[in-house]
Protein backbone atom coordinates (compact mmCIF):
# COMPACT_ATOMS: atom_id res chain seq x y z
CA UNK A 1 4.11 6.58 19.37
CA UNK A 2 7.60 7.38 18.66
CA UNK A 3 7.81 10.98 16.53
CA UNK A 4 8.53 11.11 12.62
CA UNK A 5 10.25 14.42 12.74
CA UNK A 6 12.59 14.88 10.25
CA UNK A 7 12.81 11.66 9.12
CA UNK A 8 12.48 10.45 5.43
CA UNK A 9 10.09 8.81 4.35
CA UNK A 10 9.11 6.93 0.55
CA UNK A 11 6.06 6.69 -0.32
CA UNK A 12 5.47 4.53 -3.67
CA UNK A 13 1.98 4.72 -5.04
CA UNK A 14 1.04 8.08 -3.39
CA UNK A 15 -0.99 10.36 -5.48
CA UNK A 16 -3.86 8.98 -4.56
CA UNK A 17 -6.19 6.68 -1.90
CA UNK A 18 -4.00 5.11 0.70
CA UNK A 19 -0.69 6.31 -0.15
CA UNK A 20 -1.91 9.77 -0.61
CA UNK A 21 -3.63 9.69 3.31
CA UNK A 22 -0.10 8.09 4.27
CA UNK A 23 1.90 10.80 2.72
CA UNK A 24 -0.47 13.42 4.59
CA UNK A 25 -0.24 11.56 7.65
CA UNK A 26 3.96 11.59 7.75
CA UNK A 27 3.64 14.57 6.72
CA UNK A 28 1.74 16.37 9.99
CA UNK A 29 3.65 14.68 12.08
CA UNK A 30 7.03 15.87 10.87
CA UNK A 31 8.39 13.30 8.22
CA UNK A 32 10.28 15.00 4.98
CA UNK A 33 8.25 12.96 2.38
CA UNK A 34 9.06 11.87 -0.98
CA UNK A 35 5.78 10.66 -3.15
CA UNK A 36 7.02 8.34 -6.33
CA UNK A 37 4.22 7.31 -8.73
CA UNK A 38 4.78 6.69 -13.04
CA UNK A 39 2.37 9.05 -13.91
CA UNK A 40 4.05 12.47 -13.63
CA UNK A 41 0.73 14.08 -14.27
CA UNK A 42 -1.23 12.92 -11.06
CA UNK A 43 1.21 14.81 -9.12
CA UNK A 44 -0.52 18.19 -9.79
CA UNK A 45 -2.89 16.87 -7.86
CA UNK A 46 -1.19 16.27 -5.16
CA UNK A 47 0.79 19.41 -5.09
CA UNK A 48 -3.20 20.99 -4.87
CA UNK A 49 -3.73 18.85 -1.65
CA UNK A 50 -0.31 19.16 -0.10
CA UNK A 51 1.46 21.79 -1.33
CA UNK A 52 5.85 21.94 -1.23
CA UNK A 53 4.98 19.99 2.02
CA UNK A 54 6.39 16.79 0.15
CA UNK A 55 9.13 15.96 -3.28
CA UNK A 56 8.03 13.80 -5.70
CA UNK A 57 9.66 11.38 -8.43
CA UNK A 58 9.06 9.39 -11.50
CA UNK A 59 8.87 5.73 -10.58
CA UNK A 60 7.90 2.72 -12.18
CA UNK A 61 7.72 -1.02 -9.61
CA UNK A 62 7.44 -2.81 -13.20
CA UNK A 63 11.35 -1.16 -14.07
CA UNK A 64 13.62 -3.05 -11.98
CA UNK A 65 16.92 -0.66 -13.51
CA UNK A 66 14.99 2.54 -12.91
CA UNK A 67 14.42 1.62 -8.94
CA UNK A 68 18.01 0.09 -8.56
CA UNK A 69 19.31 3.60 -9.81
CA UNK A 70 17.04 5.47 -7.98
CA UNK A 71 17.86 3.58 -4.68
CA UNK A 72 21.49 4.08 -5.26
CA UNK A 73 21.24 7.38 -5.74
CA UNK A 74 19.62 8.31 -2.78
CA UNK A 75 20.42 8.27 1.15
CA UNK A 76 18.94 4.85 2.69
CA UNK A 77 15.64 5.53 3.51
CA UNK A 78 13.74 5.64 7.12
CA UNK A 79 10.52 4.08 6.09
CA UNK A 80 9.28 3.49 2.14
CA UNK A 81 5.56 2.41 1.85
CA UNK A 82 5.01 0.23 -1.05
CA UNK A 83 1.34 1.07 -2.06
CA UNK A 84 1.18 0.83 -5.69
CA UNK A 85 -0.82 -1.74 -7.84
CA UNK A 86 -2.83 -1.86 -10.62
CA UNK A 87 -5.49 -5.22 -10.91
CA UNK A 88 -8.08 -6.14 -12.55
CA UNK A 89 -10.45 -8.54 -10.33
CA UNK A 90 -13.13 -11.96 -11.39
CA UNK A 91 -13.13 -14.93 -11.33
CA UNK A 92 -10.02 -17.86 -12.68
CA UNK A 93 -12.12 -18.94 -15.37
CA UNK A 94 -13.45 -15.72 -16.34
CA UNK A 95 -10.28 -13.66 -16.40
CA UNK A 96 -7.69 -14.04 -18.88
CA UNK A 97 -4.59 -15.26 -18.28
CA UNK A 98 -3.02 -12.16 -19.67
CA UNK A 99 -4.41 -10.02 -16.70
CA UNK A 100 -3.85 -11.97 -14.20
CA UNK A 101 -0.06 -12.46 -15.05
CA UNK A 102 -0.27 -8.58 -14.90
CA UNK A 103 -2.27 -8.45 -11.58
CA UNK A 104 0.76 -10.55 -10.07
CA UNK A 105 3.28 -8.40 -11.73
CA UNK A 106 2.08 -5.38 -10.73
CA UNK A 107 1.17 -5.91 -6.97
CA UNK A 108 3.52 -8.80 -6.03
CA UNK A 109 6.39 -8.31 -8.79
CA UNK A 110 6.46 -4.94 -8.29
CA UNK A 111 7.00 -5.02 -4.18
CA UNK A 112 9.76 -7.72 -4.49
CA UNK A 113 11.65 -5.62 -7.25
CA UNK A 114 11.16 -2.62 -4.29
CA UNK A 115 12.37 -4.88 -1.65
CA UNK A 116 15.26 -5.91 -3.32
CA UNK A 117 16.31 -2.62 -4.30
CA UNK A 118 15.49 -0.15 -1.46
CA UNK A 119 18.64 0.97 0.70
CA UNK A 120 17.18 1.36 4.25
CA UNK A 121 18.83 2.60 7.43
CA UNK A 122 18.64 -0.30 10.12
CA UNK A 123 15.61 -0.08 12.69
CA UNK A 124 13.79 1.15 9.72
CA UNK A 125 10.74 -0.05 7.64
CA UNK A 126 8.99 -2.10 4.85
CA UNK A 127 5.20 -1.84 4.51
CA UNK A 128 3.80 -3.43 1.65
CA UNK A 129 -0.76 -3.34 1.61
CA UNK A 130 -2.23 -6.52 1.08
CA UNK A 131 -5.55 -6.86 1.58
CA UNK A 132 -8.21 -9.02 3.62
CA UNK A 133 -9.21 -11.51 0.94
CA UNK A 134 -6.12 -13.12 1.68
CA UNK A 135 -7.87 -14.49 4.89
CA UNK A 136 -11.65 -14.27 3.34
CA UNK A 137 -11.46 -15.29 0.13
CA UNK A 138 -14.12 -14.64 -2.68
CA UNK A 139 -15.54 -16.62 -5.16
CA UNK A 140 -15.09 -13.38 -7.75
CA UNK A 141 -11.66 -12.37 -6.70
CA UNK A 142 -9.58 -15.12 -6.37
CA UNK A 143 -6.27 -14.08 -7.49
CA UNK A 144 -6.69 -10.92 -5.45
CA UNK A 145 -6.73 -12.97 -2.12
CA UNK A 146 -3.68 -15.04 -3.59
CA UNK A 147 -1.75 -12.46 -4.25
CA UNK A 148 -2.48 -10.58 -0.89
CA UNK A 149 -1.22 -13.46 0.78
CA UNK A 150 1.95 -13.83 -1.14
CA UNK A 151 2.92 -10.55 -0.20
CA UNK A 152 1.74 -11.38 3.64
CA UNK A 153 4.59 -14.19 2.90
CA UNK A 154 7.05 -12.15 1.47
CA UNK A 155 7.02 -9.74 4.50
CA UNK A 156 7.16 -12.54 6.56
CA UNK A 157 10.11 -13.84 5.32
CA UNK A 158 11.67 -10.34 4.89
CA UNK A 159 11.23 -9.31 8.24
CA UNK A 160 14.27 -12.15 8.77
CA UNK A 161 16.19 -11.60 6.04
CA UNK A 162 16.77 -7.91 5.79
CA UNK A 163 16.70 -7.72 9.88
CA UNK A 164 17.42 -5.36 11.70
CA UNK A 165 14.88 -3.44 9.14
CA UNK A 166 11.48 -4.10 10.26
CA UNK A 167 9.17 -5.31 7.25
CA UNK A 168 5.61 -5.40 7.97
CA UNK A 169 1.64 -5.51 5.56
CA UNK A 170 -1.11 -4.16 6.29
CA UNK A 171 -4.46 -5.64 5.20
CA UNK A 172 -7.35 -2.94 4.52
CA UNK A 173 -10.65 -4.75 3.92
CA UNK A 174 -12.83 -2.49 1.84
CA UNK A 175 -11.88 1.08 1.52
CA UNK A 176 -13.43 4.17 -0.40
CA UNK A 177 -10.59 5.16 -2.88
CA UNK A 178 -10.66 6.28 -6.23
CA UNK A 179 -10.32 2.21 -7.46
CA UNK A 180 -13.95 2.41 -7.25
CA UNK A 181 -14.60 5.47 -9.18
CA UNK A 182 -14.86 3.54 -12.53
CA UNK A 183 -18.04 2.27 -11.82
CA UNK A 184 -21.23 4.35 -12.01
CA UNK A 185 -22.17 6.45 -9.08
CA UNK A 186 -25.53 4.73 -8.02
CA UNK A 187 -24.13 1.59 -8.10
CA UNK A 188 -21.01 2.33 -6.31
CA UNK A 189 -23.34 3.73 -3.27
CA UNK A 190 -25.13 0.92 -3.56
CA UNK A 191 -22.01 -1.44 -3.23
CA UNK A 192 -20.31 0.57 0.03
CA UNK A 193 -23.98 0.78 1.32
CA UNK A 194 -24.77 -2.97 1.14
CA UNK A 195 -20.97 -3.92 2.46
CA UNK A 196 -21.16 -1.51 5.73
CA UNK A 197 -24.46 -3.55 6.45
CA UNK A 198 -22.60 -6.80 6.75
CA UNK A 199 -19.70 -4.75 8.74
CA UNK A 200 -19.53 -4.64 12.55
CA UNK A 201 -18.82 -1.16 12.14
CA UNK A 202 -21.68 -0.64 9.62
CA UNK A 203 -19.27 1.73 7.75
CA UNK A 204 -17.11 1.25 4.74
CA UNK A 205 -12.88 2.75 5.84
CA UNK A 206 -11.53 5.50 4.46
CA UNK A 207 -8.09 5.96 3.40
CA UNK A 208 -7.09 7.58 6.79
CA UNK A 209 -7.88 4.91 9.03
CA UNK A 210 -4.99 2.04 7.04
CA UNK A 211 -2.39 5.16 7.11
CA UNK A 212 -3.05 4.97 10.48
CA UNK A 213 -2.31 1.41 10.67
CA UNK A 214 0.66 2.61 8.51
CA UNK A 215 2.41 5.19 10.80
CA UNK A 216 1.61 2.83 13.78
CA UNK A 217 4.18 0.16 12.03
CA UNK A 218 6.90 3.08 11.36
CA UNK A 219 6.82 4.18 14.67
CA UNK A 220 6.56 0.95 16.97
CA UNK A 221 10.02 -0.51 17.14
CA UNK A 222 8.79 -3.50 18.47
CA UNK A 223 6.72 -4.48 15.40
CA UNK A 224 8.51 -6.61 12.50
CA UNK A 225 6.98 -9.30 10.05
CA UNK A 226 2.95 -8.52 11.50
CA UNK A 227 0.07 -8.32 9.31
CA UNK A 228 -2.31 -5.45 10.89
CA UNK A 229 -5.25 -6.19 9.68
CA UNK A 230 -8.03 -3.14 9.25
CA UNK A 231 -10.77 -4.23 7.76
CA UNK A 232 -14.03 -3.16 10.03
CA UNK A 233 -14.98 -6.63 10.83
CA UNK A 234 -14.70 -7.83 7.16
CA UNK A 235 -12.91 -11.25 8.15
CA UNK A 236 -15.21 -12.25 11.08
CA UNK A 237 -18.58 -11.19 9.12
C-alpha cells in the first residue's frame, strides 16, 4: 500500500460512522486531514475522538456556490471522500414524493455538485459510498438501491472524464453507524442480530472495515472507476 504521509486529504460527511473511521484511518497513517460536515456542532465531537490531529470546515453538498468557493480557495486536493447523505428509506408507494426527491438530492445531487467542483491534483481520488442494494435490491428500500447505483454510474463515467484522477465507490452492505441509533435499542439488536445470521460472516461491519476499503482505493494507483464492494456476504446471501 502506497503511504499517505503528508498528503491532504477531504473528507465530506466525517463527524461521524464511515467518514469519521476514514478520517481516523488517514489520519494514522500520515494524511493532513480536513473533516467538512454542515453542522458545526458535531465537530466537538470529533475534536473529543481526534484531537488537533485533523481541520475542519462548514460545508453544505446541497450549496453548489458554497463548495465552488471553497474548492477555489483551496490547494487541489489528494483524495476527498464524499460520505455525506441524509435518506429516509420504504417503499415507492409508501414514501412521499417529497422525500424521495430529497433522498436523491442529498446522496446523488450532492456528490455530482462535489464532483464538479473539487480541484484535484492528477493521480488523485474520488470516492463516493454507495451501498449494496444497488446489486440486491429490497422490496422496502427501493430508491436506496437506485440511487446507489446512480452514483456506481456516475463514478463510472467519471473515472473517464476527469482522468488522470482516479474516481472510484465503495458499496458497504450493512454497517453499525449512528443511522441506526433512531430506533429503539432492543429492536436495533434485534435487527443487526437477525442480519449477521443470514451473513457469511455472521457479523454485522463496522465503520472500520469500508475505511479500509477506502484507503485501499487512495493508495492503489492502479484502481480507477471500481466498485469495492464490502458487504460480508450481503449480495450472495
Amino acid at each position: 500500500m502506497h503511504s499517505l504521509d503528508k498528503q491532504r486529504i477531504l473528507v465530506i460527511g466525517g463527524t461521524s460512522g464511515i467518514g469519521l473511521a476514514t478520517a481516523a484511518a488517514a489520519v494514522d497513517a500520515g494524511a493532513a486531514v480536513t473533516i467538512a460536515s454542515r453542522n458545526q456542532m458535531k465537530f466537538d465531537a470529533v475534536a473529543a475522538k481526534l484531537g488537533g490531529a485533523v481541520q475542519t470546515k462548514v460545508l453544505d453538498t446541497g450549496d453548489n456556490d458554497l463548495l465552488e468557493r471553497f474548492f477555489q480557495k483551496e490547494h487541489a486536493w489528494d483524495h476527498v471522500l464524499v460520505s455525506a447523505a441524509q435518506t429516509k428509506t420504504g417503499p415507492v408507494r409508501g414514501m412521499s414524493l417529497a422525500d424521495a426527491a430529497a433522498a436523491m438530492e442529498s446522496k446523488f445531487w450532492g456528490a455530482y455538485r462535489v464532483a464538479r467542483a473539487a480541484r484535484i491534483k492528477d493521480g488523485g481520488s474520488l470516492t463516493l459510498i454507495s451501498g449494496f442494494l444497488s446489486e440486491r435490491p429490497s422490496a422496502t428500500a427501493v430508491l436506496q438501491g437506485a440511487i446507489n447505483a446512480a452514483l456506481e454510474g456516475l463514478a463510472r463515467g467519471l473515472a473517464l472524464e476527469l482522468a488522470p484522477v482516479r474516481v472510484n465507490a465503495v458499496s458497504p452492505g450493512m454497517i453499525e453507524t449512528p443511522i441506526w441509533d433512531d430506533l429503539p435499542r432492543e429492536k436495533r439488536r434485534e435487527m443487526f442480530e437477525s442480519t449477521a445470521a443470514k451473513l457469511p460472516v455472521r457479523k454485522i461491519g463496522q465503520p472500520d472495515d469500508i475505511a479500509k476499503a477506502v484507503l485501499f482505493l487512495m493508495t492503489t494507483t492502479y484502481a480507477t472507476g471500481s466498485t469495492v464492494r464490502v458487504d460480508g456476504g450481503g449480495v450472495i446471501a
